[in-house]
Protein backbone atom coordinates (compact mmCIF):
# COMPACT_ATOMS: atom_id res chain seq x y z
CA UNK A 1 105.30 118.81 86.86
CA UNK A 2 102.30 119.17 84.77
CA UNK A 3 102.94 115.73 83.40
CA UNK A 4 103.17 114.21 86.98
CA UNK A 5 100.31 115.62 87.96
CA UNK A 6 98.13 114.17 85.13
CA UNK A 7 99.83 110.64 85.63
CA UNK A 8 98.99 110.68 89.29
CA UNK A 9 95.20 112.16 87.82
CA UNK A 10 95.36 108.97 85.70
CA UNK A 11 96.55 106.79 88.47
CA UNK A 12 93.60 108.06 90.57
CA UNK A 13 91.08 107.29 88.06
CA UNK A 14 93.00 103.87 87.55
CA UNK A 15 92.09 102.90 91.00
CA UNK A 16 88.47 104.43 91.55
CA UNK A 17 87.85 102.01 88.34
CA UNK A 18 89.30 98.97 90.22
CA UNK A 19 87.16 99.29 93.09
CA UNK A 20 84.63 99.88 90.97
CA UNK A 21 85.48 96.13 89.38
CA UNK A 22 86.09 94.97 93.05
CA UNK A 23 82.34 95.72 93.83
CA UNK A 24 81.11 94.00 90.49
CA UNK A 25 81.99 90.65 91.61
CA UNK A 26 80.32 90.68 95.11
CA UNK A 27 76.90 91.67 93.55
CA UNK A 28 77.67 88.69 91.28
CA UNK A 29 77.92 86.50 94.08
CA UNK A 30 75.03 88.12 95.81
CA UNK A 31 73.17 87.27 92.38
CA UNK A 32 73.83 83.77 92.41
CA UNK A 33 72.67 83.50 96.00
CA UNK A 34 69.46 84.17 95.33
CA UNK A 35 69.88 81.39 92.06
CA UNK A 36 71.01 79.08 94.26
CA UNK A 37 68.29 79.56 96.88
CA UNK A 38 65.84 79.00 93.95
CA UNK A 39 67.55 76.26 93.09
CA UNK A 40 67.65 74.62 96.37
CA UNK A 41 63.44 75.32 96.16
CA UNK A 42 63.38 73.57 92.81
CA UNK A 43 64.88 70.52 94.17
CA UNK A 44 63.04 70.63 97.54
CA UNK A 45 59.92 69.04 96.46
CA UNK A 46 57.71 71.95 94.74
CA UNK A 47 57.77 69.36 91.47
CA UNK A 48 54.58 68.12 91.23
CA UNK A 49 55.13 64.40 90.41
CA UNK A 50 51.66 63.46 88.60
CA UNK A 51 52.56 65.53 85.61
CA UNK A 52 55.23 64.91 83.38
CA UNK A 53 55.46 67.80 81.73
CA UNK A 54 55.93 70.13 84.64
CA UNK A 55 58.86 68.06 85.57
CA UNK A 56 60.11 68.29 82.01
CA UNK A 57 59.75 72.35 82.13
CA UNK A 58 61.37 72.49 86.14
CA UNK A 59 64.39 69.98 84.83
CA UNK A 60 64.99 72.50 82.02
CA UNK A 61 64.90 75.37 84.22
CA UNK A 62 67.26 73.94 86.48
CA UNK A 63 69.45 73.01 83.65
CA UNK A 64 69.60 76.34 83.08
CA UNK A 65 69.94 77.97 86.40
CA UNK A 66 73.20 75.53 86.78
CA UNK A 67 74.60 76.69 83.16
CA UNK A 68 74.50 80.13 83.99
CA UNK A 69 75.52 79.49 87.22
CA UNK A 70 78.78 78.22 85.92
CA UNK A 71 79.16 80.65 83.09
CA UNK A 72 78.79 83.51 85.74
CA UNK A 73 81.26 81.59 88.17
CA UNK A 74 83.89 81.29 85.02
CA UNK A 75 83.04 85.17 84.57
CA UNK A 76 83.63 85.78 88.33
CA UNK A 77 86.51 84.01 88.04
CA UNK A 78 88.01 85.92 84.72
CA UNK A 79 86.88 89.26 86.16
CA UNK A 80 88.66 89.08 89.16
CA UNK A 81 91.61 88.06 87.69
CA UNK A 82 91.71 91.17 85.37
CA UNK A 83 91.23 93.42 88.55
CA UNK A 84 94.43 91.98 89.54
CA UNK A 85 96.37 92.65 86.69
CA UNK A 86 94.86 96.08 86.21
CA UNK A 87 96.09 96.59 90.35
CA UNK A 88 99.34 95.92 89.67
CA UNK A 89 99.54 97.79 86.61
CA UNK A 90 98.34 100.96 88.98
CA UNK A 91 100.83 100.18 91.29
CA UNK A 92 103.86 100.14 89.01
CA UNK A 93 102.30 103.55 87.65
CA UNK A 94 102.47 105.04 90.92
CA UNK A 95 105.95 103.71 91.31
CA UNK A 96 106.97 104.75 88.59
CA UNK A 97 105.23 108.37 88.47
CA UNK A 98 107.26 108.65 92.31
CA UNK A 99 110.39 108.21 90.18
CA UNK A 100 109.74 110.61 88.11
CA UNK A 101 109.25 113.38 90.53
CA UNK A 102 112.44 111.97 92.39
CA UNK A 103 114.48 112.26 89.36
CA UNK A 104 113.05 116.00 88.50
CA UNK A 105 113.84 116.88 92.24
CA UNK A 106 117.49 116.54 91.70
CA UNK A 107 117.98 119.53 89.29
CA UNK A 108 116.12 121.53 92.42
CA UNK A 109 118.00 123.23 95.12
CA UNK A 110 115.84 124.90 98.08
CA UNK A 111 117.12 127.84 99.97
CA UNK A 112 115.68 128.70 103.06
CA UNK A 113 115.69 132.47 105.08
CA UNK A 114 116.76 134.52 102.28
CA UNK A 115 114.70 138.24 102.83
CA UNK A 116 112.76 138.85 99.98
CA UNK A 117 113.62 142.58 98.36
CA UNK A 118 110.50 143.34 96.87
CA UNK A 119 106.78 142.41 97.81
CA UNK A 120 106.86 140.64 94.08
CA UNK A 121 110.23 139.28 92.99
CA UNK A 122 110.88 138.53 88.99
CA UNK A 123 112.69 135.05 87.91
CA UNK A 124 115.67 137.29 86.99
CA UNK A 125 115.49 139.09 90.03
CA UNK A 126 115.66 135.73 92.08
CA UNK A 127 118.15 134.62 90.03
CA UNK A 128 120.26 137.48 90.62
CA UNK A 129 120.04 136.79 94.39
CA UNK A 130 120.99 133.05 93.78
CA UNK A 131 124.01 133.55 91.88
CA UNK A 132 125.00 136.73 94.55
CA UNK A 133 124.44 133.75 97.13
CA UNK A 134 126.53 131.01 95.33
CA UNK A 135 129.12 133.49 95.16
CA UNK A 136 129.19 134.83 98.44
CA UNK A 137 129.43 130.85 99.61
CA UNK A 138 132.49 130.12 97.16
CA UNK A 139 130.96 128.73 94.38
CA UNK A 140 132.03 131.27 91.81
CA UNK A 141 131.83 128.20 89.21
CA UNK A 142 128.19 128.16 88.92
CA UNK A 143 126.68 130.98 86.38
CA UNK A 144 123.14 132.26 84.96
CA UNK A 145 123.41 129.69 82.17
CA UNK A 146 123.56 126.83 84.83
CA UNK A 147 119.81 128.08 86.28
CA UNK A 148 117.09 127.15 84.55
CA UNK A 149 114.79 128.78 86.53
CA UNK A 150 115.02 130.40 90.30
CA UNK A 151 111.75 131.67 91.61
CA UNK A 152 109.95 131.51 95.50
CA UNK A 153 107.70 129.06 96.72
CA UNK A 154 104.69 130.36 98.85
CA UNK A 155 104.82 128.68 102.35
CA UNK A 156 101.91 126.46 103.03
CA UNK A 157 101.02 128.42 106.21
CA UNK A 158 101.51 131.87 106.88
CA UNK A 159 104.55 132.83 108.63
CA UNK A 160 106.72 135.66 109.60
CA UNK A 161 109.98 133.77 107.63
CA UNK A 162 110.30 134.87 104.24
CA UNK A 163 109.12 132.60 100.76
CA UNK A 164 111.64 129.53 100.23
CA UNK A 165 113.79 129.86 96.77
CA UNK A 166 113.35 127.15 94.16
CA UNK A 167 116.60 126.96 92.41
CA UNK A 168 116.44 124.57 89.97
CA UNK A 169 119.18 124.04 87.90
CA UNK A 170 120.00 123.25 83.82
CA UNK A 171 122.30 120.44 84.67
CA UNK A 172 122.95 117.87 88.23
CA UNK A 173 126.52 119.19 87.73
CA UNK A 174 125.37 122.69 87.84
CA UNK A 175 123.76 122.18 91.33
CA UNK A 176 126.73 120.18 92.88
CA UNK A 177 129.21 122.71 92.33
């Protein structure tokens, strides 16, 4: 359980750092907005013509300003992609983290409406009133060696019924007999 609960920890920081990377790319684009805007300035007629030079420096500083604007649209490009395979990657975590807790389930079996006997029950204790319970239902087969562990499970809202039992079981063909 303890090992589900740090996968699903992991998962969690998994995705926080994809939107993180999903936000990246927008203030990339934002960026080159504002390049392209200057760019469009450059070429709308703020080159002084009389002077050779300042068209030399302006050509090289559009030059440039359209280099890195390709390097950072290749970038773009490669970034998003790896936010993609890192998404999918999270999603077959959390698939995959879901089948483990599915698979642990199946040693578990809940009882409902059984009184408690004491205001604190031990493991033994509960597992005591399993067993007396399996035996009173016909299943004489099933023995102390085929719990694991039996113990209550605090309702999530206060009621008058009494605690649920957790019985969870060594074996699946313990908890099937």
């Amino acid at each position: 359980m303890a090992a589900t609960k740090r996968l699903r920890k992991e998962n969690e920081e998994l995705r926080n750092d994809i939107s993180e990377l999903q936000k990246k790319p927008d203030k990339i684009t934002e960026e080159m907005s504002k390049i392209n805007d200057k760019t469009d300035q450059i070429e709308g007629g703020h080159v002084a013509k009389d002077r050779e030079k300042s068209i030399q420096f302006v050509s090289d500083q559009y030059d440039d300003l359209v280099s890195f604007k390709n390097n950072t649209n290749t970038d773009l490009k490669y970034i998003k992609s790896q936010v993609e395979i890192i998404s999918t990657k999270c999603e077959k975590i959390a698939k995959a983290v879901d089948q483990l807790e599915d698979y642990s389930y199946q040693y578990n079996l809940k009882i409902v409406g059984i009184p408690q006997e004491q205001a604190t029950e031990t493991a033994e204790q509960t597992e005591n009133l399993c067993l007396n319970l399996f035996k009173a239902i016909g299943a004489d087969d099933v023995i102390l060696q085929d719990i694991d562990i039996a113990h209550r499970i605090p309702a999530r809202r206060s009621t008058d019924r009494p605690n649920a039992i957790n019985c969870k079981f060594v074996r699946r063909l313990a908890r099937k007999k």
